[in-house]
N, C-alpha and C. Protein backbone atom coordinates (compact mmCIF):
# COMPACT_ATOMS: atom_id res chain seq x y z
N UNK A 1 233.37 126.79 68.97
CA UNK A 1 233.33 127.73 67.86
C UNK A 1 231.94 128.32 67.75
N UNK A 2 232.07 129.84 67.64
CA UNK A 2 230.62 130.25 67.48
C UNK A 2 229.89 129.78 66.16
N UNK A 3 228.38 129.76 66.10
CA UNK A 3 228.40 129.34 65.04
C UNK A 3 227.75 127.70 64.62
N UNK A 4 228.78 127.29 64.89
CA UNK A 4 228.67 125.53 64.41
C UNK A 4 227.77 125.04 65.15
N UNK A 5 227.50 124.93 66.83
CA UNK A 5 226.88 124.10 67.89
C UNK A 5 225.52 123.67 67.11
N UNK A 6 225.09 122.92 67.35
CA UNK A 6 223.65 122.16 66.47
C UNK A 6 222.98 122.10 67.68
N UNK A 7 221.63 122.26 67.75
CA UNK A 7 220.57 121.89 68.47
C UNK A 7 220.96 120.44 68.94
N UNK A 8 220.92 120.37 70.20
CA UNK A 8 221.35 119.15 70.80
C UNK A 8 219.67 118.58 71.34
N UNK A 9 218.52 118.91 71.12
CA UNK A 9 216.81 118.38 71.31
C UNK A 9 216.19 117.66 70.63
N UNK A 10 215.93 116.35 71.78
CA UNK A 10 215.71 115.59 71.00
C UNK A 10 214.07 116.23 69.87
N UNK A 11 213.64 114.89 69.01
CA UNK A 11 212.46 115.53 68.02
C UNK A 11 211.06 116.28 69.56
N UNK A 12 211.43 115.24 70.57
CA UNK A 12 210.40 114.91 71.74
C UNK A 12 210.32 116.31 72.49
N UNK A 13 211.75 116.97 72.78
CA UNK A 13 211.45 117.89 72.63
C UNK A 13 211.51 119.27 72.34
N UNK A 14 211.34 119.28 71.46
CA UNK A 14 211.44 120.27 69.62
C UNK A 14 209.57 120.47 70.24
N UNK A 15 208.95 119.12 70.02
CA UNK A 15 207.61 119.36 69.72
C UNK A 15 206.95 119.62 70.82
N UNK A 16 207.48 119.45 72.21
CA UNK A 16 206.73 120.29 73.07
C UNK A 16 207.33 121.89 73.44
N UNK A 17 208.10 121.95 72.98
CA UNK A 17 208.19 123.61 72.88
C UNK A 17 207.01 123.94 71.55
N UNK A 18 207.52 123.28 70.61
CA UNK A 18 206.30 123.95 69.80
C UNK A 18 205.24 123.86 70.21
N UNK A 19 204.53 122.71 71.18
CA UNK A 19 203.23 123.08 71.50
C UNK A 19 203.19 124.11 72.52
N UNK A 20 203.62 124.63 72.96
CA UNK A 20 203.34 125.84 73.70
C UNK A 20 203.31 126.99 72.89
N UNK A 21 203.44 127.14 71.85
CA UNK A 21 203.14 128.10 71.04
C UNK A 21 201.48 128.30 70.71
N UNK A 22 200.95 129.64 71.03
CA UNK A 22 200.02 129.47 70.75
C UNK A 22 199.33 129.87 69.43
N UNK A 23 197.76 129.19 68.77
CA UNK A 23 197.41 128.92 68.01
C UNK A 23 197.25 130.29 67.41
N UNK A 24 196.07 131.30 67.79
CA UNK A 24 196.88 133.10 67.22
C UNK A 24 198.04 133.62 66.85
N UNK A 25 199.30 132.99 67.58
CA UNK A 25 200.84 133.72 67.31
C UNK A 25 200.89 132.52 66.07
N UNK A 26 200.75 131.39 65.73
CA UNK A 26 201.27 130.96 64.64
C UNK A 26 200.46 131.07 63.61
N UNK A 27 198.90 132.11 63.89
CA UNK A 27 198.06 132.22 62.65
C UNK A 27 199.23 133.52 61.90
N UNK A 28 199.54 134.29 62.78
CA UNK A 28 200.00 134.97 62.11
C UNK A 28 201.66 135.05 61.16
N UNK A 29 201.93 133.62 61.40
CA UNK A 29 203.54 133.07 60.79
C UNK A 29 202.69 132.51 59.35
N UNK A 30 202.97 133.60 58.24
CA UNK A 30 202.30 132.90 56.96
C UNK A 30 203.90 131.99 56.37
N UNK A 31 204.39 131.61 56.21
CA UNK A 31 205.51 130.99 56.09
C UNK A 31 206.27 130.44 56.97
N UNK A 32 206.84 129.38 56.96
CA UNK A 32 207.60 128.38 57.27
C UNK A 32 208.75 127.73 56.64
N UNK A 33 209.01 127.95 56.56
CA UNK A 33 210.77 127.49 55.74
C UNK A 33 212.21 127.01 55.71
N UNK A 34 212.17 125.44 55.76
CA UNK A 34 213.96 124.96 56.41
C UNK A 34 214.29 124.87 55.19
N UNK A 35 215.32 125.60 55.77
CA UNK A 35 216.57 125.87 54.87
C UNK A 35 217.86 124.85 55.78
N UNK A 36 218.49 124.19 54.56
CA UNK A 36 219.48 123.57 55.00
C UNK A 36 220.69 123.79 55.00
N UNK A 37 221.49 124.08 55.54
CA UNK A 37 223.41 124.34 55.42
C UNK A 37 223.19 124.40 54.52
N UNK A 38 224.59 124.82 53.60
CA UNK A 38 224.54 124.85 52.39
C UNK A 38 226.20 124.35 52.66
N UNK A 39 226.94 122.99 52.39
CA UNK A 39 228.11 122.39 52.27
C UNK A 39 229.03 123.44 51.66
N UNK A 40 229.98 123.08 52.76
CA UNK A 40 231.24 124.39 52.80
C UNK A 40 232.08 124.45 51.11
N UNK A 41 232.00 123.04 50.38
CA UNK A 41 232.33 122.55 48.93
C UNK A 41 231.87 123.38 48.19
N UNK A 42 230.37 123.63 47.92
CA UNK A 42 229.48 124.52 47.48
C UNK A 42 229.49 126.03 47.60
N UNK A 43 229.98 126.17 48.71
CA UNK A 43 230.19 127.43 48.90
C UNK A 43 231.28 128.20 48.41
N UNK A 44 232.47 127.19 48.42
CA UNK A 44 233.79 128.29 47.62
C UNK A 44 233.91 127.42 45.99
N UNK A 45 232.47 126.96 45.97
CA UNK A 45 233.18 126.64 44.15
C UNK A 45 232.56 127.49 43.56
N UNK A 46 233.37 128.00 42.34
CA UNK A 46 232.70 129.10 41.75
C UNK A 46 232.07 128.76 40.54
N UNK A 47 230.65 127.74 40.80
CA UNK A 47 229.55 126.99 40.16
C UNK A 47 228.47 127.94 40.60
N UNK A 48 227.73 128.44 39.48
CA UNK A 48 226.39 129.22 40.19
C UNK A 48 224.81 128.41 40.06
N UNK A 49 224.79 127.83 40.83
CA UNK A 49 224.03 126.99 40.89
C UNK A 49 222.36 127.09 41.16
N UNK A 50 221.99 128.50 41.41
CA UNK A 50 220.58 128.85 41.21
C UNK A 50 220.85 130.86 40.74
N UNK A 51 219.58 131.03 41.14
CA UNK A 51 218.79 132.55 40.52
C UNK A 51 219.80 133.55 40.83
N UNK A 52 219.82 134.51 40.34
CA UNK A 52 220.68 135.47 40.56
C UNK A 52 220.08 136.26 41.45
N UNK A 53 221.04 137.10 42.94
CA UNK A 53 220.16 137.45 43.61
C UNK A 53 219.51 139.14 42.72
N UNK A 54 219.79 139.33 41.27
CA UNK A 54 219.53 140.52 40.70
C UNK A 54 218.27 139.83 40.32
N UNK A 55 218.05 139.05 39.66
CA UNK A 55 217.48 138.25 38.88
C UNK A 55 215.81 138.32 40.15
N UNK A 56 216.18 137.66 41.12
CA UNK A 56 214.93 137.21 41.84
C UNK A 56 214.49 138.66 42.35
N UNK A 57 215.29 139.78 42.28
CA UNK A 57 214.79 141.26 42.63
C UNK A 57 214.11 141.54 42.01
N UNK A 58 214.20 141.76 40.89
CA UNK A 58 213.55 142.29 39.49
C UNK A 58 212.52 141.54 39.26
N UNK A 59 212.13 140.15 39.56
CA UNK A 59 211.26 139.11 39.69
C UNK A 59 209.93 139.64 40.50
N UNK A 60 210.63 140.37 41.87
CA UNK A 60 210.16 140.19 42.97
C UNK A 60 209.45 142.04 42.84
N UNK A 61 210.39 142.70 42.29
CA UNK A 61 210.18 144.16 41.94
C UNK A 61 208.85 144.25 40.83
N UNK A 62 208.85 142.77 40.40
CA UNK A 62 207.95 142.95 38.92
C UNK A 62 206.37 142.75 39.56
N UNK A 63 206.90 141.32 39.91
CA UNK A 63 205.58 141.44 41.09
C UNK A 63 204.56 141.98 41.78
N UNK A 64 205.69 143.15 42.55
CA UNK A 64 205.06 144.36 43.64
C UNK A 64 204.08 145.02 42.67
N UNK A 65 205.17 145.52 41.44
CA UNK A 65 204.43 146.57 40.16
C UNK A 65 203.08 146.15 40.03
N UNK A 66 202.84 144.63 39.68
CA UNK A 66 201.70 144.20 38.98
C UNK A 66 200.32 144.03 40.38
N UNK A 67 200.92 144.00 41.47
CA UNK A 67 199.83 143.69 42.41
C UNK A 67 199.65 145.22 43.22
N UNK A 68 200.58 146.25 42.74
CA UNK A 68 199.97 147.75 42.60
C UNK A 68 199.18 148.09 41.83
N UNK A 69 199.52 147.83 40.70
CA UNK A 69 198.17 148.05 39.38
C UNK A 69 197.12 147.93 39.78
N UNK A 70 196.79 146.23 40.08
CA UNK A 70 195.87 145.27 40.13
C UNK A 70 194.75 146.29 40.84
N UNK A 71 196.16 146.51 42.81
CA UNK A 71 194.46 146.73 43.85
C UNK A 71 195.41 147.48 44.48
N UNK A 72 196.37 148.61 43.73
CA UNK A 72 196.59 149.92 44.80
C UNK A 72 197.49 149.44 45.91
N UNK A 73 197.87 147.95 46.34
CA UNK A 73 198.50 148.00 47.35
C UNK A 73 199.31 146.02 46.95
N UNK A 74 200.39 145.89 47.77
CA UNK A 74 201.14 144.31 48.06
C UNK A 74 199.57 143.70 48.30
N UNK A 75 199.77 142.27 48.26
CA UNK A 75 198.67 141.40 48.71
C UNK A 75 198.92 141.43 49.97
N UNK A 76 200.41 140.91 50.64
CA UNK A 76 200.13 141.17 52.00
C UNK A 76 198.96 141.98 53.07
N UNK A 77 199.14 143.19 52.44
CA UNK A 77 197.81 144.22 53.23
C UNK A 77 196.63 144.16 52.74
N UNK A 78 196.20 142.86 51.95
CA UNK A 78 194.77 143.08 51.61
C UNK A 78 193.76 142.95 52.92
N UNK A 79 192.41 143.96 52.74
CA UNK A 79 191.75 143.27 53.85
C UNK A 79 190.35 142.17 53.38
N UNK A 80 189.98 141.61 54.34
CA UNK A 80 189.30 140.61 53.77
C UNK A 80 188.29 140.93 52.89
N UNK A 81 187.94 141.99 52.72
CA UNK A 81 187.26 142.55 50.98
C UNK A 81 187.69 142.14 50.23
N UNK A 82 188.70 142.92 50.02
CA UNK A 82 189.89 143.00 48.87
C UNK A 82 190.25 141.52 48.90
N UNK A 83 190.23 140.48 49.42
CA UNK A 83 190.51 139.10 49.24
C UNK A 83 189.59 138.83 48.84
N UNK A 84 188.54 138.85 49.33
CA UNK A 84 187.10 137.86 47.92
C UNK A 84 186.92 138.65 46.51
N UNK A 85 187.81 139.82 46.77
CA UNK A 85 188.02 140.91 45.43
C UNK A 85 188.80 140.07 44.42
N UNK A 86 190.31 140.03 44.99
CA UNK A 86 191.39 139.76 44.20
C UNK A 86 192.29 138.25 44.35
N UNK A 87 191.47 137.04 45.04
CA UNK A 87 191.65 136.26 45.36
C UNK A 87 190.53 134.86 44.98
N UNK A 88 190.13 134.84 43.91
CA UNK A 88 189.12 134.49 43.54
C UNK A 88 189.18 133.21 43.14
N UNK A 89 188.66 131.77 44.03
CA UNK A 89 189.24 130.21 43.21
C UNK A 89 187.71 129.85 42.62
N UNK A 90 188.46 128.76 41.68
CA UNK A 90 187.61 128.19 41.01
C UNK A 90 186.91 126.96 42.03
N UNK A 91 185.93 126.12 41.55
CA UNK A 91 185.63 125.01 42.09
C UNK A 91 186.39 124.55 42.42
N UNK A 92 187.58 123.94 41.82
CA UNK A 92 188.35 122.64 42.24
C UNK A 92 189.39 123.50 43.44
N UNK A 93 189.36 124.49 43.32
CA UNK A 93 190.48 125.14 44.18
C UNK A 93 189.57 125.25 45.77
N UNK A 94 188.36 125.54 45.16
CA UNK A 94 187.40 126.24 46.66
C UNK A 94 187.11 124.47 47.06
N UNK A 95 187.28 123.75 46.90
CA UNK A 95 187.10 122.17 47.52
C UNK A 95 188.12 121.90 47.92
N UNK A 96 189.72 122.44 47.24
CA UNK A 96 191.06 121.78 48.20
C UNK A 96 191.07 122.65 49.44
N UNK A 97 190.35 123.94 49.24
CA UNK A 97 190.62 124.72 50.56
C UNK A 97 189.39 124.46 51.54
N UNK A 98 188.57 123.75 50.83
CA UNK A 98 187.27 123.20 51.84
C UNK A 98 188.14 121.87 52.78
N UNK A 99 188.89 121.16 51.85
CA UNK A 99 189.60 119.94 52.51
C UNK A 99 190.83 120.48 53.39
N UNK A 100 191.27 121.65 53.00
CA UNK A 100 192.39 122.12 53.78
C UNK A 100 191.93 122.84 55.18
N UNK A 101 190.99 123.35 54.97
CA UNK A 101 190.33 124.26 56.57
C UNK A 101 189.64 122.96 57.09
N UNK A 102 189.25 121.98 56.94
CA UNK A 102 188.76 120.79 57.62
C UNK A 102 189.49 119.96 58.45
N UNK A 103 190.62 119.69 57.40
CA UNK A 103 191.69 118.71 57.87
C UNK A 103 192.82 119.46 58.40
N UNK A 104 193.12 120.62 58.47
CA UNK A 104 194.06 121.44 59.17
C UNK A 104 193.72 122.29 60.15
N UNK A 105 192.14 122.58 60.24
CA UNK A 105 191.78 123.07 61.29
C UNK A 105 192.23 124.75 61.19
N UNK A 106 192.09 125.44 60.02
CA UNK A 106 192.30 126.49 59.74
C UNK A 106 191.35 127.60 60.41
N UNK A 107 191.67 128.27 60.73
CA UNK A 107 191.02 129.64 61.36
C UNK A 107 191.06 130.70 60.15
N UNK A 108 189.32 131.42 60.18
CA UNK A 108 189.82 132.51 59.32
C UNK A 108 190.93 133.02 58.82
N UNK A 109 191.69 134.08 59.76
CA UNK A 109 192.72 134.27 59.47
C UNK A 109 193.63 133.33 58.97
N UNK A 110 193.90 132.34 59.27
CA UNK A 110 195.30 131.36 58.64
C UNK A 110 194.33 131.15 57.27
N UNK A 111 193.21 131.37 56.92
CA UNK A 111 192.95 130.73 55.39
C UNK A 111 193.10 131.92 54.61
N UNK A 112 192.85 133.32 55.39
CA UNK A 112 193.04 134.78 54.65
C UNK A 112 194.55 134.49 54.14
N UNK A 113 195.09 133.99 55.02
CA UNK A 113 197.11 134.52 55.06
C UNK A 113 197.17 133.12 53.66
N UNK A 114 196.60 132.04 53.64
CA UNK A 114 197.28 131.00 52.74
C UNK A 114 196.71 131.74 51.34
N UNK A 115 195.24 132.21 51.31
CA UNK A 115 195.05 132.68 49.91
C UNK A 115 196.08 133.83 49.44
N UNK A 116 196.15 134.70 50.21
CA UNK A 116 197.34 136.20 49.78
C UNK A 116 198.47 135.48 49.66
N UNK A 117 199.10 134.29 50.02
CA UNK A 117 200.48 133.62 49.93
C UNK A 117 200.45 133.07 48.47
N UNK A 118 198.91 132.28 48.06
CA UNK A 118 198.87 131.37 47.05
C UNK A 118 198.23 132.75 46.13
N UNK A 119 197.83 133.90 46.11
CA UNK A 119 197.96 135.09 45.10
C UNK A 119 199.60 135.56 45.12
N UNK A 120 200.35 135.59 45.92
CA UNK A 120 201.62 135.80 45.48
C UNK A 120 202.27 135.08 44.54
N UNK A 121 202.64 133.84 44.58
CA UNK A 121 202.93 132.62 43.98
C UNK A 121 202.50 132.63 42.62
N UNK A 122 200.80 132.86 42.32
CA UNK A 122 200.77 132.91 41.14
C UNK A 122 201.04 134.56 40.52
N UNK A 123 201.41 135.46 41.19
CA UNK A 123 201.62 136.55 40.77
C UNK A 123 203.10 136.69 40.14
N UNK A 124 203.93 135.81 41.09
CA UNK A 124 205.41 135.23 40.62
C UNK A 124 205.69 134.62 39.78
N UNK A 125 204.56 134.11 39.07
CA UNK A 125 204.69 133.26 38.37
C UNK A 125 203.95 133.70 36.91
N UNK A 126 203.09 134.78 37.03
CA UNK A 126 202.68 135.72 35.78
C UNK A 126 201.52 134.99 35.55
N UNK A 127 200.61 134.31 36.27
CA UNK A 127 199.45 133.81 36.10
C UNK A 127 198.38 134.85 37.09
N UNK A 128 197.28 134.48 35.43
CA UNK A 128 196.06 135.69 36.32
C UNK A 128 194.92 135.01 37.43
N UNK A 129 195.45 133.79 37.64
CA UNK A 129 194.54 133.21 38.25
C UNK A 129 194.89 132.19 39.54
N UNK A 130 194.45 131.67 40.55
CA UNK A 130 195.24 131.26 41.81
C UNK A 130 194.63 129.35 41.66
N UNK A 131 195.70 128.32 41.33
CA UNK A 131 195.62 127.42 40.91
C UNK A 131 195.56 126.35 41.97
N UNK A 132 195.16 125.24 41.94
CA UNK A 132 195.45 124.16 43.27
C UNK A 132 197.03 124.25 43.36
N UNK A 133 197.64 124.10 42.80
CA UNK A 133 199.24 124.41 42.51
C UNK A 133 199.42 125.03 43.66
N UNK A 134 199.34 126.78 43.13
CA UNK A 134 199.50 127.48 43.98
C UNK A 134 199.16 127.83 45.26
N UNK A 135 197.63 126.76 45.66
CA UNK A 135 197.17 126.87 47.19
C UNK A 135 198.12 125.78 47.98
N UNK A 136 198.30 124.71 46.63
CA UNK A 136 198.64 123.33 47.66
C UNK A 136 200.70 124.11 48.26
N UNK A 137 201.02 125.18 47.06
CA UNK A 137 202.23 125.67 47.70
C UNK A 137 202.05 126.34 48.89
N UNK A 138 201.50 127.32 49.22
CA UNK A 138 201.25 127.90 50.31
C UNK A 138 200.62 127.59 51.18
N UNK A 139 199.97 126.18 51.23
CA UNK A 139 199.49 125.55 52.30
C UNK A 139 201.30 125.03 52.85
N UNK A 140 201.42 124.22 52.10
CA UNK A 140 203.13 123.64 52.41
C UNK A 140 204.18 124.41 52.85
N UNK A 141 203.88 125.60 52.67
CA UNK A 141 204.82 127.14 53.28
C UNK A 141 204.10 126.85 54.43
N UNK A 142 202.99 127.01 54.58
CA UNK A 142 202.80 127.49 56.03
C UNK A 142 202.68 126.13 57.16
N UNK A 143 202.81 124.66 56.48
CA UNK A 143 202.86 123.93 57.80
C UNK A 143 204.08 122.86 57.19
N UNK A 144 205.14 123.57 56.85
CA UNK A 144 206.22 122.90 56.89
C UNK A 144 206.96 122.57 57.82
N UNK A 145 207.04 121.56 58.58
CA UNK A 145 207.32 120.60 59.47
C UNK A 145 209.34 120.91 59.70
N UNK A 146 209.73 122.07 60.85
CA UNK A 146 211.24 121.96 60.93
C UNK A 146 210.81 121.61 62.59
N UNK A 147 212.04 119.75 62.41
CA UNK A 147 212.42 119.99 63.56
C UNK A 147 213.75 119.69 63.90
């Protein structure tokens, strides 16, 4: 059946294909994200069990609005100006990302892409300011572990 077949690899090797990926092509993957089946039960009961997909538009539409205001453009396209512009942590935040580019071995770029991820997050969230919260989320977006 098309469709159904599951990855038949083992974890052993899952992770040497991923290491052949190289370290530039995955600076530029700011997200990471397993998503799991969603049980066939779930699917035809008519229980609505999260966001409406109107709901997370208008969320997501509200967003765009406010980070046009802000700096003229999405965070996505900020350039690294406009990030020490509109991306601004406090102490305790500029020490988790001192511990995060240490212990993760972050490259410029992958720390540009986690701050514009962790300014989205709190932009989604209607906060004017980018929280350990919100870095420690977008650190976890970007080295979320699917194998």
């Amino acid at each position: 059946m098309l469709g159904t077949d599951r990855c038949r690899c083992t974890p052993d090797m899952v992770r040497r294909y991923k290491n052949k990926i190289s370290g530039p092509l995955l600076d530029r993957i700011d997200l990471q994200v397993q998503v799991n089946p969603v049980p066939g039960k779930d699917l035809v009961s008519n229980q609505n069990k999260g966001e409406s997909s109107i709901a997370v538009r208008d969320r997501v539409l509200k967003t765009r609005e406010l980070q046009h205001s802000r700096q003229g453009k999405v965070n996505g396209l900020l350039s690294a100006d406009e990030i020490k512009q509109f991306c601004l942590l406090g102490p305790t935040e500029q020490q988790l990302m001192t511990n995060a580019i240490e212990r993760l071995h972050l490259s410029g770029r992958a720390y540009h892409r986690v701050l514009k991820v962790a300014r989205t997050i709190a932009d989604l969230n209607e906060e004017p300011n980018i929280s350990s919260q919100h870095l420690a989320e977008a650190l976890g977006y970007r080295f979320s572990e699917q194998t």
